[in-house]
PDB file of N, CA and C in Angstrom:
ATOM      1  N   UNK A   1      -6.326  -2.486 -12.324  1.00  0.00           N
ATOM      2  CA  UNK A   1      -7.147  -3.067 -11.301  1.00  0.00           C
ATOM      3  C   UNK A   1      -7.829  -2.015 -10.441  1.00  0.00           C
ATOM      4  N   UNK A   2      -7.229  -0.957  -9.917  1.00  0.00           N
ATOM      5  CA  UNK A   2      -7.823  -0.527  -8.924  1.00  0.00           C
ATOM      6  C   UNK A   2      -6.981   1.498  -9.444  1.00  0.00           C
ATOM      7  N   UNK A   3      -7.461   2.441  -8.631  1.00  0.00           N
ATOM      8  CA  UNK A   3      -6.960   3.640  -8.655  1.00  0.00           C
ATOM      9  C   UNK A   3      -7.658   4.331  -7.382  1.00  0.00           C
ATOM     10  N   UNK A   4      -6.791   4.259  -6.677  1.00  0.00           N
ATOM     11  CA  UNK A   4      -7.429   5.054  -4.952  1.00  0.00           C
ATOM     12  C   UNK A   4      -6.479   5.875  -4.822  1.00  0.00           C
ATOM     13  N   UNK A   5      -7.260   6.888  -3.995  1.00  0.00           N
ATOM     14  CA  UNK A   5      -6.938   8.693  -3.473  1.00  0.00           C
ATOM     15  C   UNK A   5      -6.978   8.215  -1.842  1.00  0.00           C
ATOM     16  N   UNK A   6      -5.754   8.215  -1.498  1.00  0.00           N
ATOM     17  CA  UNK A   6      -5.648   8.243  -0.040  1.00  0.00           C
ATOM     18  C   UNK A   6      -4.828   9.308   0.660  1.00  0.00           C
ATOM     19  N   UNK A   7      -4.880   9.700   1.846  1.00  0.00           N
ATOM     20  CA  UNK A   7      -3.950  10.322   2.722  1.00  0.00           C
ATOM     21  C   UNK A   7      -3.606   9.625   3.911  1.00  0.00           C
ATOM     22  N   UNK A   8      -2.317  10.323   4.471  1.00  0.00           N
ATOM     23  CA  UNK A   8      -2.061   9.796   5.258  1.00  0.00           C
ATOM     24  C   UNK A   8      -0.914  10.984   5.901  1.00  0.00           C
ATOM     25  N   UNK A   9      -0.718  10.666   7.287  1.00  0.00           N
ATOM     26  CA  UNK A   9       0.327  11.765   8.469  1.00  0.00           C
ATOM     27  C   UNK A   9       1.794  11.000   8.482  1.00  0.00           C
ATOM     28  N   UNK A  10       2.981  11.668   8.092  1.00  0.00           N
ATOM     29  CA  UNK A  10       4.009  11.124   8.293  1.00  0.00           C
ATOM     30  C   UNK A  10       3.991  10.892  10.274  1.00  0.00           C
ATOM     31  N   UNK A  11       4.732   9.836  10.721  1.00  0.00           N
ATOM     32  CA  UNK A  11       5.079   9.957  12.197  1.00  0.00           C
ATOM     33  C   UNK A  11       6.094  10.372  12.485  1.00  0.00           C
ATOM     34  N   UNK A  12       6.284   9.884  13.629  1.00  0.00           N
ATOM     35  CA  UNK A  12       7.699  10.737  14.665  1.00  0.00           C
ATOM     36  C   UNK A  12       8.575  10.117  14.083  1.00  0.00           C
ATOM     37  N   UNK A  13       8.863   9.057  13.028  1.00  0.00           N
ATOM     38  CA  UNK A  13       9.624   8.435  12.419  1.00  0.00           C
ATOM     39  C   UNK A  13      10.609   9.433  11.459  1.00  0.00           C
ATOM     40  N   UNK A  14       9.669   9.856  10.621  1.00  0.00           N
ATOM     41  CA  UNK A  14       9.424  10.652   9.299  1.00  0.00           C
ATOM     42  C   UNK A  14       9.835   9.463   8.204  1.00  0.00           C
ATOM     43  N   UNK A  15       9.083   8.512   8.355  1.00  0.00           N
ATOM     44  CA  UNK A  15       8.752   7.755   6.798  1.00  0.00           C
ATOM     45  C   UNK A  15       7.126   7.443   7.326  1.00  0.00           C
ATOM     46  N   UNK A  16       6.782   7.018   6.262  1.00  0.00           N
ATOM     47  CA  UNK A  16       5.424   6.642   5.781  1.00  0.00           C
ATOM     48  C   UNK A  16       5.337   5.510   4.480  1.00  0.00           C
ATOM     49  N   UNK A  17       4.988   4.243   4.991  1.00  0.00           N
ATOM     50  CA  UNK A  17       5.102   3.484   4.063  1.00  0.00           C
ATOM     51  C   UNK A  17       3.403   4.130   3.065  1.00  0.00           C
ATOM     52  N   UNK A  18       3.538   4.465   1.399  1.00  0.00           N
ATOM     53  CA  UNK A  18       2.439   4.332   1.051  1.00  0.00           C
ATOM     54  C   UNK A  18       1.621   3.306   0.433  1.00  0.00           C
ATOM     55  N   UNK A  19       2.495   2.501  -0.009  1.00  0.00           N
ATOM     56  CA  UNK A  19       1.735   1.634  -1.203  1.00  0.00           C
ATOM     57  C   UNK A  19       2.962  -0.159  -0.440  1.00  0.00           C
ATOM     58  N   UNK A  20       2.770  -1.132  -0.532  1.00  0.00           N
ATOM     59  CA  UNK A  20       2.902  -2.306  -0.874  1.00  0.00           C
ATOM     60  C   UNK A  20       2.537  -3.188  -2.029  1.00  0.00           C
ATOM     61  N   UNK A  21       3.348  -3.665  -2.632  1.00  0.00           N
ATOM     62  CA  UNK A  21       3.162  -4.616  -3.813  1.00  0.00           C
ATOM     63  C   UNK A  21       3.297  -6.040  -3.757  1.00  0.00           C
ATOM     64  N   UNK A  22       2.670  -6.680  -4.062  1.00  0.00           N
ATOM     65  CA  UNK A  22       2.911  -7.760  -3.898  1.00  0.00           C
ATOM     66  C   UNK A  22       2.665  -8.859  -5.385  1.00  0.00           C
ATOM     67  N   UNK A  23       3.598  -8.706  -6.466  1.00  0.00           N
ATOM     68  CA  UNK A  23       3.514  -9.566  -7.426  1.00  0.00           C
ATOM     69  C   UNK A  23       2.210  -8.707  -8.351  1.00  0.00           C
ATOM     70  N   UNK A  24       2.691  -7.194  -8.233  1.00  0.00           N
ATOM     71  CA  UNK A  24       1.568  -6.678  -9.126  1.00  0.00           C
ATOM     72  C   UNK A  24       2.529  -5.136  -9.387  1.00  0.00           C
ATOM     73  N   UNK A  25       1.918  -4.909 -10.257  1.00  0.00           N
ATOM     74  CA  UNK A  25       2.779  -3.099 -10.744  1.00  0.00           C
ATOM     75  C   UNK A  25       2.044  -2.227  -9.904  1.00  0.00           C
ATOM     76  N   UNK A  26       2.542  -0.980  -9.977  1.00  0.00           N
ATOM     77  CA  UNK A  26       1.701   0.192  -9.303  1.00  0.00           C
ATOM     78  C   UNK A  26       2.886   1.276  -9.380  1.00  0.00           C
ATOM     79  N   UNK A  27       2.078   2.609  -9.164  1.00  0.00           N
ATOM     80  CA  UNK A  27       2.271   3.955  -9.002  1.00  0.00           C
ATOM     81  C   UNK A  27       1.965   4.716  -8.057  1.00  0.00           C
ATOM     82  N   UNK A  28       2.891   5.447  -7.637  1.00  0.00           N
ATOM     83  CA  UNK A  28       2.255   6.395  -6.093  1.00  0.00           C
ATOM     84  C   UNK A  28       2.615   7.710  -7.097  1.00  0.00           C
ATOM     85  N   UNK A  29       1.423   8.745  -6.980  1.00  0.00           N
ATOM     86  CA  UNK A  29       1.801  10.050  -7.306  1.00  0.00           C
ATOM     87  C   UNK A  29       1.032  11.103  -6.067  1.00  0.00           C
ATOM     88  N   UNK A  30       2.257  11.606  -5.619  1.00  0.00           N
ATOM     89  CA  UNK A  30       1.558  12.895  -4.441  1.00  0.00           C
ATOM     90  C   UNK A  30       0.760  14.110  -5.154  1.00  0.00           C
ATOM     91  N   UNK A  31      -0.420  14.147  -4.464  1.00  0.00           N
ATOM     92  CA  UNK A  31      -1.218  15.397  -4.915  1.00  0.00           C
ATOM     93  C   UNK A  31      -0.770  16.567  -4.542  1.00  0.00           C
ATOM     94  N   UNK A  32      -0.439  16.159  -3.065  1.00  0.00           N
ATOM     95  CA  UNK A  32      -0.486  17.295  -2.099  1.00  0.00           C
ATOM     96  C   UNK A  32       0.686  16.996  -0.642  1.00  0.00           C
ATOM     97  N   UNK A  33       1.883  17.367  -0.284  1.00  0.00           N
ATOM     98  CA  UNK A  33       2.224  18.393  -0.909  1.00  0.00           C
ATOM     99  C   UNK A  33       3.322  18.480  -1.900  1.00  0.00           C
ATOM    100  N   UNK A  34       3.643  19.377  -3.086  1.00  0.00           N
ATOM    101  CA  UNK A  34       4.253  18.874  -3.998  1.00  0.00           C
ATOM    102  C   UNK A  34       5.508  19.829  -3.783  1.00  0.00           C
ATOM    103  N   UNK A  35       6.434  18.342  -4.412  1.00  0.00           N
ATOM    104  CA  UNK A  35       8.152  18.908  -3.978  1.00  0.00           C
ATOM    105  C   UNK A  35       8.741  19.192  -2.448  1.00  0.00           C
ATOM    106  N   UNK A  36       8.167  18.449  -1.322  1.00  0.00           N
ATOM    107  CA  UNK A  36       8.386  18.565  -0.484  1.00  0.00           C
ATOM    108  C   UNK A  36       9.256  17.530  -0.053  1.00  0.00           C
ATOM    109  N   UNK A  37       8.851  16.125  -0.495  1.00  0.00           N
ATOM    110  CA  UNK A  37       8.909  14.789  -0.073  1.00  0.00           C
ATOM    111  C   UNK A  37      10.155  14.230  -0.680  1.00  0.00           C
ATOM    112  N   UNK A  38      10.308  13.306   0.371  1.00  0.00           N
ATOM    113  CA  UNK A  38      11.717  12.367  -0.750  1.00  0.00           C
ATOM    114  C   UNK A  38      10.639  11.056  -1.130  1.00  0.00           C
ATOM    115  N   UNK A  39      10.775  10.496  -1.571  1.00  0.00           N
ATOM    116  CA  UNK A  39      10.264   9.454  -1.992  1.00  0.00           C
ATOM    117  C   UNK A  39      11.115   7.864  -2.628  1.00  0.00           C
ATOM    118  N   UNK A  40      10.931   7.046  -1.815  1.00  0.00           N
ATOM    119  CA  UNK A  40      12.217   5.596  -2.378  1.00  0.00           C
ATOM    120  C   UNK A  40      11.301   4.562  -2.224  1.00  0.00           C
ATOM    121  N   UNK A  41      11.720   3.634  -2.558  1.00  0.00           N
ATOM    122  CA  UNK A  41      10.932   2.337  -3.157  1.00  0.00           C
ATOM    123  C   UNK A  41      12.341   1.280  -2.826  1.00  0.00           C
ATOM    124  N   UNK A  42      11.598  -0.004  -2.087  1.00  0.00           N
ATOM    125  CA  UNK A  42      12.333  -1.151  -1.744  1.00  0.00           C
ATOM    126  C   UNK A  42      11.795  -2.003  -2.602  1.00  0.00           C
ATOM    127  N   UNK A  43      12.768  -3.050  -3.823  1.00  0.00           N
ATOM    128  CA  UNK A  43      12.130  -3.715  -4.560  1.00  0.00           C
ATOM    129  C   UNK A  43      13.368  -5.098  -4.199  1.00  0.00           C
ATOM    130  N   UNK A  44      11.851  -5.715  -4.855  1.00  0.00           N
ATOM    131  CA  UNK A  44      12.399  -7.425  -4.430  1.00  0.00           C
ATOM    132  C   UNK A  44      12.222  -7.487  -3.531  1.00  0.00           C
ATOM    133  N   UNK A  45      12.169  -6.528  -2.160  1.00  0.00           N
ATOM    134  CA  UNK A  45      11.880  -7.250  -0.650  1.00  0.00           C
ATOM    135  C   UNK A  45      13.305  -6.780  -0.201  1.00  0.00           C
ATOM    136  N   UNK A  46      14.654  -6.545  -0.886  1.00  0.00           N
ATOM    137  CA  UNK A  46      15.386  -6.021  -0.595  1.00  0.00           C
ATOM    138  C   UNK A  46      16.376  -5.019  -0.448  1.00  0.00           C
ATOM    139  N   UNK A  47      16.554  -4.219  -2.169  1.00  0.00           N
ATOM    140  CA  UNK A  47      17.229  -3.248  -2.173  1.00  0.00           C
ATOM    141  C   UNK A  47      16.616  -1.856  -1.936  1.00  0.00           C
ATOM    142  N   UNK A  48      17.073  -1.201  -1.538  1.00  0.00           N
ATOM    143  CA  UNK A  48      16.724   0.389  -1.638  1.00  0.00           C
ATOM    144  C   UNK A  48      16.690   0.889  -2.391  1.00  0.00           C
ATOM    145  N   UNK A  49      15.986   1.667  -3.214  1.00  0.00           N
ATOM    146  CA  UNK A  49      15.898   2.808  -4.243  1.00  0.00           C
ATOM    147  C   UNK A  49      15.203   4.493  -3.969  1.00  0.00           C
ATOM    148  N   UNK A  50      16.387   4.869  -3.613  1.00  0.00           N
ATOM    149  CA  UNK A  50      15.934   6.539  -3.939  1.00  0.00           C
ATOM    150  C   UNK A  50      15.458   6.870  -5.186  1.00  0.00           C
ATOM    151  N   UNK A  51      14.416   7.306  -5.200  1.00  0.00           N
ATOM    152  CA  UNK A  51      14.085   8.577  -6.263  1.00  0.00           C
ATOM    153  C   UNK A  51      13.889   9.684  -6.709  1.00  0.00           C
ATOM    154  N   UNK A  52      14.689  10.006  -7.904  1.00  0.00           N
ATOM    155  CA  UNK A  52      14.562  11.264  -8.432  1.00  0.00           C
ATOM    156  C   UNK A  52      13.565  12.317  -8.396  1.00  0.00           C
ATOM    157  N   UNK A  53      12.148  11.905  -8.690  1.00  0.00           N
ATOM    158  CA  UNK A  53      11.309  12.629  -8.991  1.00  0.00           C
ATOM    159  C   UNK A  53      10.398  12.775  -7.329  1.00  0.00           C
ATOM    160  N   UNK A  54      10.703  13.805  -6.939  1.00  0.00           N
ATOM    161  CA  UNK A  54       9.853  13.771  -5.043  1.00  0.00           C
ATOM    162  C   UNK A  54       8.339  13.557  -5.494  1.00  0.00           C
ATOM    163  N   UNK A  55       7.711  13.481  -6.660  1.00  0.00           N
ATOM    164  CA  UNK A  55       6.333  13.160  -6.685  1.00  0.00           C
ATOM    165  C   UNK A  55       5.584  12.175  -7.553  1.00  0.00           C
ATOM    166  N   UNK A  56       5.955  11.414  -8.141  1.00  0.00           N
ATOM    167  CA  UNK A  56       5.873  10.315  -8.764  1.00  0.00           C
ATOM    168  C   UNK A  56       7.138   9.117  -9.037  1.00  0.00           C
ATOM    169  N   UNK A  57       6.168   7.962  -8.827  1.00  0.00           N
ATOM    170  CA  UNK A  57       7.144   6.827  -8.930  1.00  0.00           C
ATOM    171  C   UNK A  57       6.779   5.392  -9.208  1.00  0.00           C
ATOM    172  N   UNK A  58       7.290   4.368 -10.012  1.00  0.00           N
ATOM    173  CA  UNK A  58       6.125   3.103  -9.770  1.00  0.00           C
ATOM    174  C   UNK A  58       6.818   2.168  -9.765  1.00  0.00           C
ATOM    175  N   UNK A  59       6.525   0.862  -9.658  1.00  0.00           N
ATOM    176  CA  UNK A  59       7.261  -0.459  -9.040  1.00  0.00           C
ATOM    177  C   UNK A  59       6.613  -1.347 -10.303  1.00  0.00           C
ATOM    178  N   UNK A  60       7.703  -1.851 -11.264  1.00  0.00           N
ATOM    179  CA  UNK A  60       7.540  -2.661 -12.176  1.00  0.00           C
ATOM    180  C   UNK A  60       7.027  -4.330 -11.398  1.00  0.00           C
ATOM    181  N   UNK A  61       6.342  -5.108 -12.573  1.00  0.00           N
ATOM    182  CA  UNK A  61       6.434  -6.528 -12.198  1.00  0.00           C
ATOM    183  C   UNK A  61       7.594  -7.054 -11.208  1.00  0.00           C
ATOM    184  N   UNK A  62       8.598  -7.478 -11.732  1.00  0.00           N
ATOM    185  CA  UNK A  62       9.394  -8.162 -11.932  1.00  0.00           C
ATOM    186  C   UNK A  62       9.489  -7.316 -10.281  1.00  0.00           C
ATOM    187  N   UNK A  63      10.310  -5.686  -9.988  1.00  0.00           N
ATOM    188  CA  UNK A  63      10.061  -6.111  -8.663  1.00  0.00           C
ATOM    189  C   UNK A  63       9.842  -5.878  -7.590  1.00  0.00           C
ATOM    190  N   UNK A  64       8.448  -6.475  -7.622  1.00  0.00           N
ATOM    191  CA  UNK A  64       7.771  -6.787  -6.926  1.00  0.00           C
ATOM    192  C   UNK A  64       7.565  -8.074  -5.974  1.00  0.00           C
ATOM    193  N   UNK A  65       8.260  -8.972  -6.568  1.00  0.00           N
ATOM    194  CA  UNK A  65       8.428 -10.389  -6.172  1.00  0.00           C
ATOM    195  C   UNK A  65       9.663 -10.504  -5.342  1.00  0.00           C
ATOM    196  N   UNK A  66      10.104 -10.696  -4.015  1.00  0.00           N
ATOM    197  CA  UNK A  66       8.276 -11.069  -3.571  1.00  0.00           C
ATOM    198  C   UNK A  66       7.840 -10.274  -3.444  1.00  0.00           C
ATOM    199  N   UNK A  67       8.416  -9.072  -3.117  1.00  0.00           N
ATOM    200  CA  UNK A  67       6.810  -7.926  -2.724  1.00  0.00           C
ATOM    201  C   UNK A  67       7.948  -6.735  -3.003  1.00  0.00           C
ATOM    202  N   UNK A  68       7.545  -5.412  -2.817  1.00  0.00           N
ATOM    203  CA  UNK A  68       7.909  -3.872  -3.069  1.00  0.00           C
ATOM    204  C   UNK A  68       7.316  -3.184  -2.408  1.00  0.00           C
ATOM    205  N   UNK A  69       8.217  -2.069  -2.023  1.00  0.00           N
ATOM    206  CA  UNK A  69       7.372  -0.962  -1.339  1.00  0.00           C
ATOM    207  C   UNK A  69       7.793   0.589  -1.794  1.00  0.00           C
ATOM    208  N   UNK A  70       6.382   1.347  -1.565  1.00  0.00           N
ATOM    209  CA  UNK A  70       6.872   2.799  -1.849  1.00  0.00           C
ATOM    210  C   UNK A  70       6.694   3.745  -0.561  1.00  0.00           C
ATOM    211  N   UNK A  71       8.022   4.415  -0.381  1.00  0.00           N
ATOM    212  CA  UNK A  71       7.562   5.103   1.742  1.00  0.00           C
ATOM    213  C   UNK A  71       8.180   6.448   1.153  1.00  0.00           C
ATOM    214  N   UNK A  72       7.529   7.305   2.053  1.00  0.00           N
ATOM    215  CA  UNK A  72       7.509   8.887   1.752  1.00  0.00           C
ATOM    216  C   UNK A  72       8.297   9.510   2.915  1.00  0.00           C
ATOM    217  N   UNK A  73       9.420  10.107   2.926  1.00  0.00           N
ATOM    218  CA  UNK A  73       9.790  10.541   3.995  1.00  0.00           C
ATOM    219  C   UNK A  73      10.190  12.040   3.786  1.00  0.00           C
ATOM    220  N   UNK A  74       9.804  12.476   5.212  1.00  0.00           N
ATOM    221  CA  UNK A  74       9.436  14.247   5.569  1.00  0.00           C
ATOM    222  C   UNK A  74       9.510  14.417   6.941  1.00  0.00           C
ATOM    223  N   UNK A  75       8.639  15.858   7.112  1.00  0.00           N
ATOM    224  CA  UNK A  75       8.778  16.251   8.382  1.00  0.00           C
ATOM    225  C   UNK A  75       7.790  15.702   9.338  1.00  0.00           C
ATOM    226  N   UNK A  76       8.001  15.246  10.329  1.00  0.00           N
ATOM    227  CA  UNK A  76       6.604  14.825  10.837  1.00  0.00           C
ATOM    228  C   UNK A  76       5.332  15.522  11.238  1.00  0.00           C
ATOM    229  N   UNK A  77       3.998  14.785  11.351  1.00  0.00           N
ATOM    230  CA  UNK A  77       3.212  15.595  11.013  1.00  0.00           C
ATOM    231  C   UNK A  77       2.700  16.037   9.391  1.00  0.00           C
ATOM    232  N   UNK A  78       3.706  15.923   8.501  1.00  0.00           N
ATOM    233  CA  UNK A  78       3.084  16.547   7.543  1.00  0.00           C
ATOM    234  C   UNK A  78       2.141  15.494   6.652  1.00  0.00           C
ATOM    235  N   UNK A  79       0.648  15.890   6.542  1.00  0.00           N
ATOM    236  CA  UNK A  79      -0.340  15.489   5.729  1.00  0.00           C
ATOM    237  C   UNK A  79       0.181  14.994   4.164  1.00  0.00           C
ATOM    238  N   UNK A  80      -0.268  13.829   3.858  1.00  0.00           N
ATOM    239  CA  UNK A  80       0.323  13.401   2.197  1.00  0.00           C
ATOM    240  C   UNK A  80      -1.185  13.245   2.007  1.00  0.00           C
ATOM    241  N   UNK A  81      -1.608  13.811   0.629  1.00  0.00           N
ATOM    242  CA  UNK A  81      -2.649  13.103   0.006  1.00  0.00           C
ATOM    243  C   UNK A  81      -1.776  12.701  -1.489  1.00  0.00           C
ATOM    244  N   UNK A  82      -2.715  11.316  -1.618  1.00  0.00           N
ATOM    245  CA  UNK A  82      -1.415  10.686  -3.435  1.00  0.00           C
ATOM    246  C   UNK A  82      -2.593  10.023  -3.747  1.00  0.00           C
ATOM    247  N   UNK A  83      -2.490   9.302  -4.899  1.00  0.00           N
ATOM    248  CA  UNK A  83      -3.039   8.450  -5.687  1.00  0.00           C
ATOM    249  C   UNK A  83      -2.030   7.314  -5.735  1.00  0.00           C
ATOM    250  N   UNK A  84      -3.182   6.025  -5.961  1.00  0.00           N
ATOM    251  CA  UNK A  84      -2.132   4.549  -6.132  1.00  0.00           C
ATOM    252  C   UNK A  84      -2.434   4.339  -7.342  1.00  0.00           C
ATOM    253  N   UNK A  85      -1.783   3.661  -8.132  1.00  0.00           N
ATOM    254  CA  UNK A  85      -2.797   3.145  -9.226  1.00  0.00           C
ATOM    255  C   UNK A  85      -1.902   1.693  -9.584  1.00  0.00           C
ATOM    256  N   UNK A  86      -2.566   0.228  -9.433  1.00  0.00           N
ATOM    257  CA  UNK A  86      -2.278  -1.063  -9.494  1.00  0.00           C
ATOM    258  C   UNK A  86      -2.853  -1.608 -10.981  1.00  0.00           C
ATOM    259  N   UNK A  87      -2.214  -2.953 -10.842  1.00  0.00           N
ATOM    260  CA  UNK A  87      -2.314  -3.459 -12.199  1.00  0.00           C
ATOM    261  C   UNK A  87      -2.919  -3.034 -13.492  1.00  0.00           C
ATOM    262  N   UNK A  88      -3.620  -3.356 -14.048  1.00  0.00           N
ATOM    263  CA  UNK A  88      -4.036  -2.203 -15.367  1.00  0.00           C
ATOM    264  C   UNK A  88      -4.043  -1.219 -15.688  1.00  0.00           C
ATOM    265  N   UNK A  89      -4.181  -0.278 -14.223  1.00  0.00           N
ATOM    266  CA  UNK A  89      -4.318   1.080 -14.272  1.00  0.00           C
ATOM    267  C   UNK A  89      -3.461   2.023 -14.163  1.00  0.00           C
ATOM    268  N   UNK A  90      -2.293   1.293 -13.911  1.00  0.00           N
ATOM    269  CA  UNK A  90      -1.235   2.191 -13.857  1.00  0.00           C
ATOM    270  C   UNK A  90      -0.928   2.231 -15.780  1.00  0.00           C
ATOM    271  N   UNK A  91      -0.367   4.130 -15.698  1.00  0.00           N
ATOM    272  CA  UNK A  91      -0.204   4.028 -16.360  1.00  0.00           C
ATOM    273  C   UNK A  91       0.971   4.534 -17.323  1.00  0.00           C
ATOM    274  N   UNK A  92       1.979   4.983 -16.349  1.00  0.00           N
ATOM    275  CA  UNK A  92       3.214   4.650 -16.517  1.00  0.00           C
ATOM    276  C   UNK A  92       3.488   6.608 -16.333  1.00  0.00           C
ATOM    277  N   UNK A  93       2.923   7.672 -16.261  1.00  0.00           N
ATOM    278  CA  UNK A  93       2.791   8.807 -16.418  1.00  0.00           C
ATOM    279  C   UNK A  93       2.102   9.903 -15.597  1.00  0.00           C
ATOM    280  N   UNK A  94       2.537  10.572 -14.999  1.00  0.00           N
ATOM    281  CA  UNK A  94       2.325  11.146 -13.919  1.00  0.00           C
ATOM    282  C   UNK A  94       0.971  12.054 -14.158  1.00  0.00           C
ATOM    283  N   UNK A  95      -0.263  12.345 -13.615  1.00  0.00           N
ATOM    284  CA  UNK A  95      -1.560  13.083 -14.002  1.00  0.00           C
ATOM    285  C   UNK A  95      -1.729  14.197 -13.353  1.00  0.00           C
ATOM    286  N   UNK A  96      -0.569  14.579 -12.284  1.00  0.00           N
ATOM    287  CA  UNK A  96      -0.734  16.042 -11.468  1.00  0.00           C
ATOM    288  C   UNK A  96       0.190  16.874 -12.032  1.00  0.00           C
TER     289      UNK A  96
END
């Protein structure tokens, strides 16, 4: 469906939600900066998932329902630029 290049500033928090799903697949891969970040994903709306890889990650169908999320957490202040890539376009494989 779609493939967008966004950035964004962690806050005084240090998470950063990047991507929301809602009953669709997708991929967050960080451009910039790399190996810095933790990176976890809430699927179904409820469990937590840490992930392995600090720069790529994606949220299957299934869950997504009701919705999923992918949040980046770091130091605050620090600049993320990533790529999303949703329904069709994801494509299961990291391009940086």
């Amino acid at each position: 469906m779609a493939v967008r290049d966004k950035v964004r500033t962690i806050g005084h928090s240090g998470l950063e939600v990047l991507d929301v799903a809602v009953s669709r697949q997708c991929t967050v891969e960080i451009k910039e900066p790399r190996d810095t970040l933790t990176l976890s994903r809430r699927l179904n709306g409820v469990k937590l998932d840490v992930v392995d890889d600090a720069n790529f990650t994606g949220l299957k169908f299934g869950q997504t329902i009701p919705w999923g999320s992918i949040r980046a957490s770091g130091p605050e202040g620090l600049r993320i630029s990533y790529r999303v890539r949703t329904g069709r376009d994801v494509t299961g494989a990291p391009e940086f």
